[in-house]
N, C-alpha and C. Protein backbone atom coordinates (compact mmCIF):
# COMPACT_ATOMS: atom_id res chain seq x y z
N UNK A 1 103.45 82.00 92.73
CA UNK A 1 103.69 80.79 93.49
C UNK A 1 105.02 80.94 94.21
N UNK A 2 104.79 80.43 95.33
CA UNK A 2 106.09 80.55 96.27
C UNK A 2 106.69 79.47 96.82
N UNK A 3 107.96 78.75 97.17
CA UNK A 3 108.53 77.72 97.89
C UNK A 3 108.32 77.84 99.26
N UNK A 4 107.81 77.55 100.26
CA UNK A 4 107.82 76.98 101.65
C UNK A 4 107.67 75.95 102.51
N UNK A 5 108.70 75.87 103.18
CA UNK A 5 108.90 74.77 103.74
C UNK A 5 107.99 74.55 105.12
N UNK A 6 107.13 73.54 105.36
CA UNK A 6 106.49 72.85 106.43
C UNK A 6 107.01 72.76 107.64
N UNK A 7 106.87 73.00 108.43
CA UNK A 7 107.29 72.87 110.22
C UNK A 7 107.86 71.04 109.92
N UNK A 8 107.52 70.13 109.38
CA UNK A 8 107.95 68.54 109.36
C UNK A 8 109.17 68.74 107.87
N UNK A 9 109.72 70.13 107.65
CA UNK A 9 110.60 70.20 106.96
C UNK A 9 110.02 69.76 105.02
N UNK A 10 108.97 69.19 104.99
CA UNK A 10 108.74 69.37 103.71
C UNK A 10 108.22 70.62 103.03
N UNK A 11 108.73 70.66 101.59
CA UNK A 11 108.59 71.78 100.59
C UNK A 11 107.53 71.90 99.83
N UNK A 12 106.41 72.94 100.07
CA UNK A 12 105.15 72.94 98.64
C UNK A 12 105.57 74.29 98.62
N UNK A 13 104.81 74.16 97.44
CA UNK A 13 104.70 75.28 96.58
C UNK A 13 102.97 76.01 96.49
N UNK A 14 103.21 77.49 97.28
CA UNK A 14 101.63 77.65 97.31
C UNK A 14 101.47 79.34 96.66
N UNK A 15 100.15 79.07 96.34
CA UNK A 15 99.36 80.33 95.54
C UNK A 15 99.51 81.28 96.56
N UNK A 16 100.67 82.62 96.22
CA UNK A 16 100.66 83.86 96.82
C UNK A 16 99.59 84.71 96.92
N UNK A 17 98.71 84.29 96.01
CA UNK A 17 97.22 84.94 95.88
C UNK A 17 96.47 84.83 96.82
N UNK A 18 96.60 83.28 97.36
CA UNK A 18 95.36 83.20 98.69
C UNK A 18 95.52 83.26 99.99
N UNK A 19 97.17 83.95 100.13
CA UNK A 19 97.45 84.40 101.29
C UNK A 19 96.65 85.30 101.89
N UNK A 20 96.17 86.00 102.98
CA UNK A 20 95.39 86.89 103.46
C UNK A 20 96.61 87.55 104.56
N UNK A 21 96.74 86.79 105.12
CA UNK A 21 98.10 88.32 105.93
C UNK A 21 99.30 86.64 107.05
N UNK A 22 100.58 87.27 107.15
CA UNK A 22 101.26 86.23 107.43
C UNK A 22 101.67 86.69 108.59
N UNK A 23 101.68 85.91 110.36
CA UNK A 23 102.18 86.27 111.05
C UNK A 23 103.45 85.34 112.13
N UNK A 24 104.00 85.86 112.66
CA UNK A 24 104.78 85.53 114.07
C UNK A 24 104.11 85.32 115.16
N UNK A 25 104.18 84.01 115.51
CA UNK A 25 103.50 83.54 117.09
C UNK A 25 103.98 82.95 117.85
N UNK A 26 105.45 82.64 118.15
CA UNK A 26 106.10 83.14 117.62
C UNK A 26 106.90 82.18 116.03
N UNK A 27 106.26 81.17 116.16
CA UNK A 27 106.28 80.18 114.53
C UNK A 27 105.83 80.96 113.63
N UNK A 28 105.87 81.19 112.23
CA UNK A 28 105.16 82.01 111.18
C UNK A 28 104.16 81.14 110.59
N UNK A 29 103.03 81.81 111.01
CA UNK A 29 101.71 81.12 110.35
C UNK A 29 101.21 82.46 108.72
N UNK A 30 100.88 81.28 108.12
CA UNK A 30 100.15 82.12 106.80
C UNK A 30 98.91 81.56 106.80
N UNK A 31 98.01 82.53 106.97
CA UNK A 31 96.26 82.41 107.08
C UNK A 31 96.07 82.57 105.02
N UNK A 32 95.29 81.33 105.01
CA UNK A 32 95.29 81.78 103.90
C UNK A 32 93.20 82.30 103.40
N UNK A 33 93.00 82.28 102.19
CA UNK A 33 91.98 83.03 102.24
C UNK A 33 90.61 82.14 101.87
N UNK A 34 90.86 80.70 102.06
CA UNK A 34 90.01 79.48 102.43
C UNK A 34 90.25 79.48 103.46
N UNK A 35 90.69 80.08 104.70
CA UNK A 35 90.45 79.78 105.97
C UNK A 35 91.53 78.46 106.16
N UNK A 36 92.43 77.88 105.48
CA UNK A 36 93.26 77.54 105.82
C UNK A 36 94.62 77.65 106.62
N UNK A 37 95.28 77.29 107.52
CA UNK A 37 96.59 78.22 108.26
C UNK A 37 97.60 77.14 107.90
N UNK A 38 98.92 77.51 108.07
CA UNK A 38 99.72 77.00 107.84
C UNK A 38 101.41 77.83 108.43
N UNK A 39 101.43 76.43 108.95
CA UNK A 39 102.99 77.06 109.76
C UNK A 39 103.76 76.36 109.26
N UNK A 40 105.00 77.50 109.03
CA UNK A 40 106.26 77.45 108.30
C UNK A 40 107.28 77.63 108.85
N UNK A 41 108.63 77.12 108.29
CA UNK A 41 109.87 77.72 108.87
C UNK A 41 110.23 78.97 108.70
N UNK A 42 110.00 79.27 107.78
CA UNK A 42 110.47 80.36 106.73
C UNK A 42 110.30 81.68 107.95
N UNK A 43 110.98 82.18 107.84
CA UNK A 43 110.31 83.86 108.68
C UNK A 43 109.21 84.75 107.87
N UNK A 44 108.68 85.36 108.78
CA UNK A 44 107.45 86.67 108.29
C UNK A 44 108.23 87.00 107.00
N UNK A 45 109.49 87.55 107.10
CA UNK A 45 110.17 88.38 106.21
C UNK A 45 110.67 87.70 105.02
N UNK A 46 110.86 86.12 105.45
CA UNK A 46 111.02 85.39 104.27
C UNK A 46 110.24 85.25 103.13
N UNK A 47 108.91 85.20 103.91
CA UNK A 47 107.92 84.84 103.15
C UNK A 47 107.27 86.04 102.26
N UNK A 48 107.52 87.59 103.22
CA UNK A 48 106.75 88.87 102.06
C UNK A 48 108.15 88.54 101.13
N UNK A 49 109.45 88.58 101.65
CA UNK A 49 110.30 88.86 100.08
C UNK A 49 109.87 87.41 99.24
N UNK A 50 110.08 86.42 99.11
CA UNK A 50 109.75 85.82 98.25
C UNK A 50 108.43 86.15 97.15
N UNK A 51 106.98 86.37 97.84
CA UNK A 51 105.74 87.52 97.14
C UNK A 51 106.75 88.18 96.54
N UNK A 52 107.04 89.12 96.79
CA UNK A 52 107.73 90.04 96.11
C UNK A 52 108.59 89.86 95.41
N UNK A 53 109.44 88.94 94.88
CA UNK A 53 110.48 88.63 93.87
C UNK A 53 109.14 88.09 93.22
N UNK A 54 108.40 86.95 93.02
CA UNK A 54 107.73 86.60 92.42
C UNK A 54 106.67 87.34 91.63
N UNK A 55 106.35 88.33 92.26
CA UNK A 55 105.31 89.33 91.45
C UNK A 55 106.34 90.19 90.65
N UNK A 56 107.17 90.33 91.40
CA UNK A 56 108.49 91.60 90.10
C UNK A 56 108.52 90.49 89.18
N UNK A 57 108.86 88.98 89.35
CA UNK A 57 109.20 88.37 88.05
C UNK A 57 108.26 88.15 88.00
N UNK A 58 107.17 88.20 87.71
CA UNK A 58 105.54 88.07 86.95
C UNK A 58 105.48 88.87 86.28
N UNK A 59 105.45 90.77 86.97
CA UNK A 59 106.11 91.93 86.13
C UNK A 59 106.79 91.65 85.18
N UNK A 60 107.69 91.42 85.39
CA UNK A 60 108.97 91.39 83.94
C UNK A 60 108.44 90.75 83.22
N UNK A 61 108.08 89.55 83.54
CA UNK A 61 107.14 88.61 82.08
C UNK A 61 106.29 89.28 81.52
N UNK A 62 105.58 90.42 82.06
CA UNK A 62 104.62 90.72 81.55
C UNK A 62 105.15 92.12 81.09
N UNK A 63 105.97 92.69 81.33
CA UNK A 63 106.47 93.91 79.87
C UNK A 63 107.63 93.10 78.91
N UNK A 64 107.40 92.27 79.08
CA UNK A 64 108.59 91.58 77.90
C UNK A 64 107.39 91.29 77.01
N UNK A 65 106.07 91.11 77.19
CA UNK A 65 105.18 90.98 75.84
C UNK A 65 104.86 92.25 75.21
N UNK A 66 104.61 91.76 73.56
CA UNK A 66 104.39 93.22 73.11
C UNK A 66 103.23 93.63 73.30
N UNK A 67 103.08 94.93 72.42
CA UNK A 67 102.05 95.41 73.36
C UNK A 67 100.73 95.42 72.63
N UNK A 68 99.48 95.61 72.98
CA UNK A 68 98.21 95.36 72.77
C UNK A 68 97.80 96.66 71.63
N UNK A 69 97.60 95.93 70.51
CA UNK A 69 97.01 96.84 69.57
C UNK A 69 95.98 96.52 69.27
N UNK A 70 94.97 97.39 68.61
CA UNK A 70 93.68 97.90 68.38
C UNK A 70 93.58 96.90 66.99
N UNK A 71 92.76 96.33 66.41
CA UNK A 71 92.05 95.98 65.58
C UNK A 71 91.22 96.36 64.73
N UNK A 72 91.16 96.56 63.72
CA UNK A 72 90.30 97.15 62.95
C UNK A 72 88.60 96.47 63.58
N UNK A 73 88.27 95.58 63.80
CA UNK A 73 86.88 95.00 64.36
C UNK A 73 87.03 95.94 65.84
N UNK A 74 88.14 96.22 66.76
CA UNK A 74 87.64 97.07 67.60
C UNK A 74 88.03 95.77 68.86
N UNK A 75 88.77 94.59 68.50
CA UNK A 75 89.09 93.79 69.78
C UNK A 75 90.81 93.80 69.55
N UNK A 76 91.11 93.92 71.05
CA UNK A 76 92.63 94.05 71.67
C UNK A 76 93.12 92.53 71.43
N UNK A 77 94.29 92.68 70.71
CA UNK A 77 95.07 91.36 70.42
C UNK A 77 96.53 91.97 70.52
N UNK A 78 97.64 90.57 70.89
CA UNK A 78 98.86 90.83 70.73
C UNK A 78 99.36 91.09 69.92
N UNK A 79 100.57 92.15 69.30
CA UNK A 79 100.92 91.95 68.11
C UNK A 79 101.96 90.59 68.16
N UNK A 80 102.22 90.07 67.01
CA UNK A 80 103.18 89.19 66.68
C UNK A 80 104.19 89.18 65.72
């Protein structure tokens, strides 16, 4: 999930997932992957680094858990 701000200056918060590709027209529109568009203040470049801090910190959350061991029944659980 990412912060961007609305062309009328308000702030949501939207699923980096259903982005499909973000461009310059020269306003920055993000097509998303319901066929929704949406223009932002933010720049092209604002918007891939933010994705990208957000998936590294998704990363990190996700090697800070331990790690997946085997079960005697043969199903993957966390250790604790």
């Amino acid at each position: 999930m990412i912060k961007v701000r609305l062309m009328n200056g308000s702030q949501i918060v939207l699923n980096s997932d259903l982005i499909e590709f973000v461009e310059s027209t020269p306003d920055t529109v993000i097509s998303l992957s319901n066929g929704k568009k949406l223009m932002v203040l933010e720049t092209v470049a604002d918007v891939v680094e933010r994705i990208l801090d957000f998936r590294g910190r998704l990363g990190k959350r996700c090697s800070d858990l331990p790690p997946i061991q085997r079960t005697h029944e043969g199903l993957d659980e966390r250790a604790i």
